[in-house]
N, C-alpha and C. Protein backbone atom coordinates (compact mmCIF):
# COMPACT_ATOMS: atom_id res chain seq x y z
N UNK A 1 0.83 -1.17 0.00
CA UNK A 1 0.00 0.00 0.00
C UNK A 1 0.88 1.24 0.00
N UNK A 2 0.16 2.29 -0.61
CA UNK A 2 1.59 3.33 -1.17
C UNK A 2 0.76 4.07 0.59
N UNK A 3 2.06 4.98 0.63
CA UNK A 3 2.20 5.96 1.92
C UNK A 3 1.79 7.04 1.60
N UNK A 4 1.12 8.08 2.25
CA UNK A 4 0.30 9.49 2.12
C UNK A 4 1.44 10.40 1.31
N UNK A 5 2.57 10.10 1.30
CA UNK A 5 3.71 11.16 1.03
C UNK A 5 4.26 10.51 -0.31
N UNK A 6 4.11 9.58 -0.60
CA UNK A 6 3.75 8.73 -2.59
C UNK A 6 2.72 8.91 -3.03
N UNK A 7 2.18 9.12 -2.49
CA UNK A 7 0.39 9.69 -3.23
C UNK A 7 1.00 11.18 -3.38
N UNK A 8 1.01 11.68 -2.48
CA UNK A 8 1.22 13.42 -2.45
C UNK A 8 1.79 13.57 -3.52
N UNK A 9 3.13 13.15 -3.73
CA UNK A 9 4.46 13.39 -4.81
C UNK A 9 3.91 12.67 -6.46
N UNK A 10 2.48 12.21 -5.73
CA UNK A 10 2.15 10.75 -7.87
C UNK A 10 1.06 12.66 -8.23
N UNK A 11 0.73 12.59 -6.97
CA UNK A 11 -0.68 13.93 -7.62
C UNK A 11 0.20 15.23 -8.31
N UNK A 12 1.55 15.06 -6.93
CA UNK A 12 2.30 16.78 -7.90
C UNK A 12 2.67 16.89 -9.33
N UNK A 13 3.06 15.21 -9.69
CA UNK A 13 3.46 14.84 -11.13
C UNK A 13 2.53 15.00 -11.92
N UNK A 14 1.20 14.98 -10.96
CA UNK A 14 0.30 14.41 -12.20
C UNK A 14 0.06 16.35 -12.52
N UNK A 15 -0.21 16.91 -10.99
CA UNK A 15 -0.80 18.15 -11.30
C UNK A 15 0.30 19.06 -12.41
N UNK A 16 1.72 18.86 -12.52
CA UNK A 16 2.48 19.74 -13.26
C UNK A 16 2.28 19.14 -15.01
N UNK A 17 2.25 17.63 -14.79
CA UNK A 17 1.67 17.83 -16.38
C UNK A 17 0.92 18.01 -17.05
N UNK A 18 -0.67 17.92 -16.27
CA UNK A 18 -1.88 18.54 -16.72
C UNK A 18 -1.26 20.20 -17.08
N UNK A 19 -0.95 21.15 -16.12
CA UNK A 19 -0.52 22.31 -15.77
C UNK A 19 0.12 22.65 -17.30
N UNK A 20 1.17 22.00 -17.59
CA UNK A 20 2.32 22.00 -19.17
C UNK A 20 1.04 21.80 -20.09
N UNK A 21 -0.06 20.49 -20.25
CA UNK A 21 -0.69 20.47 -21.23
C UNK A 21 -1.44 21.45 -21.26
N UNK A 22 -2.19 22.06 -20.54
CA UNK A 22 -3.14 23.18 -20.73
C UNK A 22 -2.32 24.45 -21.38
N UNK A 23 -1.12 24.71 -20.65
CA UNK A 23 -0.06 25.54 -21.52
C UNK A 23 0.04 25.56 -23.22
N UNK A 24 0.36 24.15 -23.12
CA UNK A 24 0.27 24.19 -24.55
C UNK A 24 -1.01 24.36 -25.50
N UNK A 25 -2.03 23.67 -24.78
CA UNK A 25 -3.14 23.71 -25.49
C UNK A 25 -3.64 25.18 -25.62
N UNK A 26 -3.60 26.04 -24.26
CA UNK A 26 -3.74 27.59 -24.81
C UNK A 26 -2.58 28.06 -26.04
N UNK A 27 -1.61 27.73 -25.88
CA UNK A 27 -0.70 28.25 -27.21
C UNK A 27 -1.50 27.95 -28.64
N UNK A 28 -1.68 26.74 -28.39
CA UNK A 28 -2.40 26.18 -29.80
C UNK A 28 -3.74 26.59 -30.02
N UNK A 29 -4.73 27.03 -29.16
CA UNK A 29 -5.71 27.26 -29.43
C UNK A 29 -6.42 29.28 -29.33
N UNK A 30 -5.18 29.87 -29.44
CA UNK A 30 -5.00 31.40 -29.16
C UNK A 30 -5.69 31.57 -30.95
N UNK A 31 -6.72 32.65 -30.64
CA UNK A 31 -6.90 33.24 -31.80
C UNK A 31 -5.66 33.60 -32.97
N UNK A 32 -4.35 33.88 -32.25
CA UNK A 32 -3.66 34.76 -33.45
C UNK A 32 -2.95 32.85 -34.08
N UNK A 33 -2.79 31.75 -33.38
CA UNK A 33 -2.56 30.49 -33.67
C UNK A 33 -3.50 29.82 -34.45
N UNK A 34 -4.87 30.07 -33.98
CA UNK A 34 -5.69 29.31 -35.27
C UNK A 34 -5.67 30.16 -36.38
N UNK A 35 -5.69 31.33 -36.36
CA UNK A 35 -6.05 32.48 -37.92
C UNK A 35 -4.97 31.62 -38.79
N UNK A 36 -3.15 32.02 -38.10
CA UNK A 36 -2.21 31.71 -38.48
C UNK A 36 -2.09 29.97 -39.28
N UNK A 37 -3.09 29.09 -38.84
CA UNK A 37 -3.14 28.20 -38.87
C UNK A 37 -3.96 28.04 -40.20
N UNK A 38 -5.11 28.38 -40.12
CA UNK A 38 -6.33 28.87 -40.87
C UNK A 38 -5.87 28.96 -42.22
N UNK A 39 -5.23 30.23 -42.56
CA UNK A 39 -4.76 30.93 -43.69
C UNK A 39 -3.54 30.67 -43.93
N UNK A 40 -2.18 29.63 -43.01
CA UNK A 40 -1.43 29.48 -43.38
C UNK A 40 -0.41 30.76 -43.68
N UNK A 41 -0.37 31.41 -42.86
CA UNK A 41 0.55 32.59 -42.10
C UNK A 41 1.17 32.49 -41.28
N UNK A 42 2.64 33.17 -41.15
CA UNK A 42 3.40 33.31 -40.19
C UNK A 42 3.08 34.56 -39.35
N UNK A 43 2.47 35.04 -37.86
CA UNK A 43 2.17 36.54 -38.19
C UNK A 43 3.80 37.54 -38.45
N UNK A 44 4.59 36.79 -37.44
CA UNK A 44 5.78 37.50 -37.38
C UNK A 44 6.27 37.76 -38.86
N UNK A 45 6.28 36.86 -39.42
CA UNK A 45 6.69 37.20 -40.86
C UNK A 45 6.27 37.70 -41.52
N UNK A 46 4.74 38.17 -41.61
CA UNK A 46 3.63 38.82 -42.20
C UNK A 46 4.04 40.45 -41.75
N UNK A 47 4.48 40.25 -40.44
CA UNK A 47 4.39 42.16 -40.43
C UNK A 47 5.72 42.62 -40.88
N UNK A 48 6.82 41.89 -41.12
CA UNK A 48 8.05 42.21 -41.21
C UNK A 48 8.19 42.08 -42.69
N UNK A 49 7.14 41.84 -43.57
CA UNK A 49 6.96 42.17 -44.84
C UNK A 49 5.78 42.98 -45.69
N UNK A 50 4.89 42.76 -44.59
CA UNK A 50 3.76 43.87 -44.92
C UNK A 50 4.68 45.59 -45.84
N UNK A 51 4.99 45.87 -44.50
CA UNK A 51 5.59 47.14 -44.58
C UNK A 51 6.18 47.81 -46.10
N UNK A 52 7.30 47.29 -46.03
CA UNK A 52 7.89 47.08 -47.55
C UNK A 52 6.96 46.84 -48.96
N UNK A 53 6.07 45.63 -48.66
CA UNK A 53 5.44 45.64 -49.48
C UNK A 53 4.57 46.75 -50.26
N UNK A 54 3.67 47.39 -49.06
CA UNK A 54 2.83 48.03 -49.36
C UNK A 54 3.60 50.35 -49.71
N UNK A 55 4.55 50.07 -49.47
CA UNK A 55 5.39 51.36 -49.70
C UNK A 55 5.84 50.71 -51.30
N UNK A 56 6.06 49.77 -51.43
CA UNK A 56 6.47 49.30 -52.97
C UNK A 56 5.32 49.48 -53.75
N UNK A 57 4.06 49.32 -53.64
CA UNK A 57 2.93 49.26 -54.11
C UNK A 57 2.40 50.68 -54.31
N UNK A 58 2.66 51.49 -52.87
CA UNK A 58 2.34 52.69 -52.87
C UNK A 58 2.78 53.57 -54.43
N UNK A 59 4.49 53.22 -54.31
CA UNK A 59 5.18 54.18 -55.02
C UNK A 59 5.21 53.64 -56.59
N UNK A 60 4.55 52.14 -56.83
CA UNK A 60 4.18 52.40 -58.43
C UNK A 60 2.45 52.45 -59.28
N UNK A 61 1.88 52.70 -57.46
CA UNK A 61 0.41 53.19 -58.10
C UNK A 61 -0.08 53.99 -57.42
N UNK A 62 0.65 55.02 -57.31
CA UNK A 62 0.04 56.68 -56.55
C UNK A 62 -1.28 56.50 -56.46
N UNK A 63 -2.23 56.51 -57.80
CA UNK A 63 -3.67 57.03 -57.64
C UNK A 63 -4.43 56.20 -57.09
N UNK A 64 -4.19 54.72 -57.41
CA UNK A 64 -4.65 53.38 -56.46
C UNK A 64 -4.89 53.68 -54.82
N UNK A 65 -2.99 54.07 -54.64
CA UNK A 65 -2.72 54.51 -53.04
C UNK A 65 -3.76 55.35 -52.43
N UNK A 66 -3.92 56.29 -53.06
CA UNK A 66 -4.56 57.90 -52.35
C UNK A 66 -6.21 57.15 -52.30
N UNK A 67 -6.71 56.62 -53.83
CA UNK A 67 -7.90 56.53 -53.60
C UNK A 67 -8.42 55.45 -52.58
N UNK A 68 -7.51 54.57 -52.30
CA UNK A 68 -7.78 53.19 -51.16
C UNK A 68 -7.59 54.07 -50.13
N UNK A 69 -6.54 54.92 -49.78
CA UNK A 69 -5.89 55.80 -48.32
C UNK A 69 -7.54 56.58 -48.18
N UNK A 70 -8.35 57.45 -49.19
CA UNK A 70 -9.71 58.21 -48.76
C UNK A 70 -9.98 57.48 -48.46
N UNK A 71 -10.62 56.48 -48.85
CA UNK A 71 -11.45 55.23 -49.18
C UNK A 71 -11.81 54.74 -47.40
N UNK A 72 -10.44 54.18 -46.63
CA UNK A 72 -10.73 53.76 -45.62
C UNK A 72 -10.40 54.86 -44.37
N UNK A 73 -9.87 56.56 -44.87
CA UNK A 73 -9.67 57.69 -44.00
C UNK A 73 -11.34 58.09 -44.29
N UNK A 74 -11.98 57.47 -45.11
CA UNK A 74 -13.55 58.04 -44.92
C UNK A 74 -14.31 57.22 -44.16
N UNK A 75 -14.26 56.01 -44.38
CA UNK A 75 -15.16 54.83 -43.29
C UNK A 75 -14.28 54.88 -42.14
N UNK A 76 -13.26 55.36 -41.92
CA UNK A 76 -13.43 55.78 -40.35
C UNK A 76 -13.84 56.91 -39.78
N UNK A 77 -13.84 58.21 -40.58
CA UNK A 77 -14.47 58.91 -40.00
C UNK A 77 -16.25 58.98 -39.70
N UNK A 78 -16.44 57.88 -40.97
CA UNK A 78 -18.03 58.04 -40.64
C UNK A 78 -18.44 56.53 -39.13
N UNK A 79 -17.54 55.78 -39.09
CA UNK A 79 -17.78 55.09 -37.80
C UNK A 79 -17.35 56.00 -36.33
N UNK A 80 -16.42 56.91 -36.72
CA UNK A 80 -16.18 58.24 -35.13
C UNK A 80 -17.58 59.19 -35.26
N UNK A 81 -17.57 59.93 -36.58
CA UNK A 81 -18.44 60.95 -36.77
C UNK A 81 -19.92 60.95 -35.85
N UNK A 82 -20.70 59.61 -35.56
CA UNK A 82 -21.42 59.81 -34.59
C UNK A 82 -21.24 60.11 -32.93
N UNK A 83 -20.46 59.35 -32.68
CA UNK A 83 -19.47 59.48 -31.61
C UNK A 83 -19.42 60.44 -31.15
N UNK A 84 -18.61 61.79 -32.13
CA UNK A 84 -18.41 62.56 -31.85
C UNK A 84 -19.52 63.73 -32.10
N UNK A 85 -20.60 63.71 -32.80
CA UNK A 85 -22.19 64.65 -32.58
C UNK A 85 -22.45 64.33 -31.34
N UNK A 86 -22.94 63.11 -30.76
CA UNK A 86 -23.33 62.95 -29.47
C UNK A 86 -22.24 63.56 -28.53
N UNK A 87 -21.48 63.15 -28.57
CA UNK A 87 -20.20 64.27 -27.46
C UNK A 87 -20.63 65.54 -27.77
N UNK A 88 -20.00 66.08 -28.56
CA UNK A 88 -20.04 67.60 -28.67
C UNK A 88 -21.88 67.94 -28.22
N UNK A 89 -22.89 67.18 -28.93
CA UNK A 89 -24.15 67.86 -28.48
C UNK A 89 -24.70 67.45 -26.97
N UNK A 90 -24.18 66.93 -26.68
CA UNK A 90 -24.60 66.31 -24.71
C UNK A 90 -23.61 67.53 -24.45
N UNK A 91 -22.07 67.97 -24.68
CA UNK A 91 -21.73 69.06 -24.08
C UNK A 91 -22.23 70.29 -24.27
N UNK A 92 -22.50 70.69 -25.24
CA UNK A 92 -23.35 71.56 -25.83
C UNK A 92 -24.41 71.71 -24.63
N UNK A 93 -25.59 70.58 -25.13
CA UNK A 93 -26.70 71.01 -23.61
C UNK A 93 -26.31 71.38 -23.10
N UNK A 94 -25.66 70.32 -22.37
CA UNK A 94 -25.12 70.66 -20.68
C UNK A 94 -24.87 72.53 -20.28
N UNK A 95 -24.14 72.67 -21.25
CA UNK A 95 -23.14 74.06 -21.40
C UNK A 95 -24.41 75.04 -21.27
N UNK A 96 -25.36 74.41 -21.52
CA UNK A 96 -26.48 75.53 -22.48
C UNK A 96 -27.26 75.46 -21.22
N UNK A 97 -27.77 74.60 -20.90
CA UNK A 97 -28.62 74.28 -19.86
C UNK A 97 -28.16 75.12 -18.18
N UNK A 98 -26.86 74.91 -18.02
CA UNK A 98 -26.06 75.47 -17.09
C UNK A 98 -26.29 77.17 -17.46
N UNK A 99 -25.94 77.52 -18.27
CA UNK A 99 -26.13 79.19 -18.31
C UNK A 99 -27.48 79.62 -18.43
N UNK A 100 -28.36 78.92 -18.68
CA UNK A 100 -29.70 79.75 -18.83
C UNK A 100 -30.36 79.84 -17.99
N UNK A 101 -30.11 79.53 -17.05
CA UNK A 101 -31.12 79.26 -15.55
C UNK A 101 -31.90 79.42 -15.63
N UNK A 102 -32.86 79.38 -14.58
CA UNK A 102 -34.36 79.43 -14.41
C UNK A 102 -34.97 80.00 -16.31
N UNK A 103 -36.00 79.09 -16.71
CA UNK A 103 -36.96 80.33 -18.04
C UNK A 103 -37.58 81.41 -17.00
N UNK A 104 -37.61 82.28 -17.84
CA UNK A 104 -38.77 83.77 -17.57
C UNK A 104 -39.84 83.05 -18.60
N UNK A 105 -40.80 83.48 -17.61
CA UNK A 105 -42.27 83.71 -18.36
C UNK A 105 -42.41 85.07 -19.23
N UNK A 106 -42.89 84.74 -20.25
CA UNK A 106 -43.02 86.03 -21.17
C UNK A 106 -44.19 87.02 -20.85
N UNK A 107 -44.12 88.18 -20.36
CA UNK A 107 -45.27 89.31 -20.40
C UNK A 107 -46.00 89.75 -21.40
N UNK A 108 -46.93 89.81 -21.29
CA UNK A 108 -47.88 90.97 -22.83
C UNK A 108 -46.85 92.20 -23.35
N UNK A 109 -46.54 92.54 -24.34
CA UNK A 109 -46.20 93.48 -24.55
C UNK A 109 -47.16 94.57 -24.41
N UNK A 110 -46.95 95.87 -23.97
CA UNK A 110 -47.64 97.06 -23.96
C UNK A 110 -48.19 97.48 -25.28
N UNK A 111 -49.35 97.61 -25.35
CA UNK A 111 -50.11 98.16 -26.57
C UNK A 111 -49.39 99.84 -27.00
N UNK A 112 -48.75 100.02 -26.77
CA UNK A 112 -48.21 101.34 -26.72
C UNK A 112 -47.90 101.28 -28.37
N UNK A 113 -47.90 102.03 -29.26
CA UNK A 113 -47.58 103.07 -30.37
C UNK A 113 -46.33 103.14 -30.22
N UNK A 114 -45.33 102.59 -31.35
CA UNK A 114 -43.87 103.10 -31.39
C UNK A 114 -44.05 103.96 -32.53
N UNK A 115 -43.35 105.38 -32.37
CA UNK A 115 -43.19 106.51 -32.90
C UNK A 115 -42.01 105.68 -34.25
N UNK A 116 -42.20 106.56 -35.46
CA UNK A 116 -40.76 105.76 -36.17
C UNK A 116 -39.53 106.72 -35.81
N UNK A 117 -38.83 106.43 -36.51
CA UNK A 117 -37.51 107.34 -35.65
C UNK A 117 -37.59 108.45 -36.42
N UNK A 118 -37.30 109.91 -36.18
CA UNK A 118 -36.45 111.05 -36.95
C UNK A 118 -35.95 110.68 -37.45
N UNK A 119 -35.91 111.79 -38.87
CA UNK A 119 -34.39 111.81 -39.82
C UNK A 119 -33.97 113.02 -40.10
């Protein structure tokens, strides 16, 4: 019959290699590992050639460049552009609301006759 202190030392073995497999299995199962996996990409190698690439591309199709560069400098501004109405108009209220204090009730104007001016 094994002794409380061979059991103890079979569970630590057992607990450190479960411990390593789950390690690995998160490595292997990380979003940027399956994409990479997926599509058959390196990422490291992907960004360390991106770069180059796309400055090579840039500089033998200018008008391509600029019109793709609006292209996605416009769909981001129209995904901020709400963003930023609601900011600016909640500060706005606020701003507005804060200085006007209390409304006045409006009075009758006086039936009075305005003279026109001299000339």
């Amino acid at each position: 019959m094994a002794t409380s202190k061979e059991l103890e030392r079979k569970a630590e073995r057992t607990r450190e290699r479960l411990s390593d497999r789950l390690s690995d299995l998160r490595d292997h199962v990380s979003p940027r590992a399956m994409i990479g996996d997926l599509l058959d990409i390196d990422p490291e190698g992907l960004a360390n050639d991106l770069a180059p690439t796309l400055v090579k591309q840039a500089r033998s199709n200018p008008v391509a460049f600029g019109l793709i560069a609006a292209g996605v400098g416009w769909l981001v501004f129209s995904e901020i552009r709400e963003p930023l109405a609601r900011l600016a108009y909640g500060t706005y209220a606020r701003r507005r609301s804060r200085s006007a204090g209390p409304k006045r009730r409006r009075t009758k104007r006086s039936s009075r006759k305005q003279t026109p001016p001299k000339r």
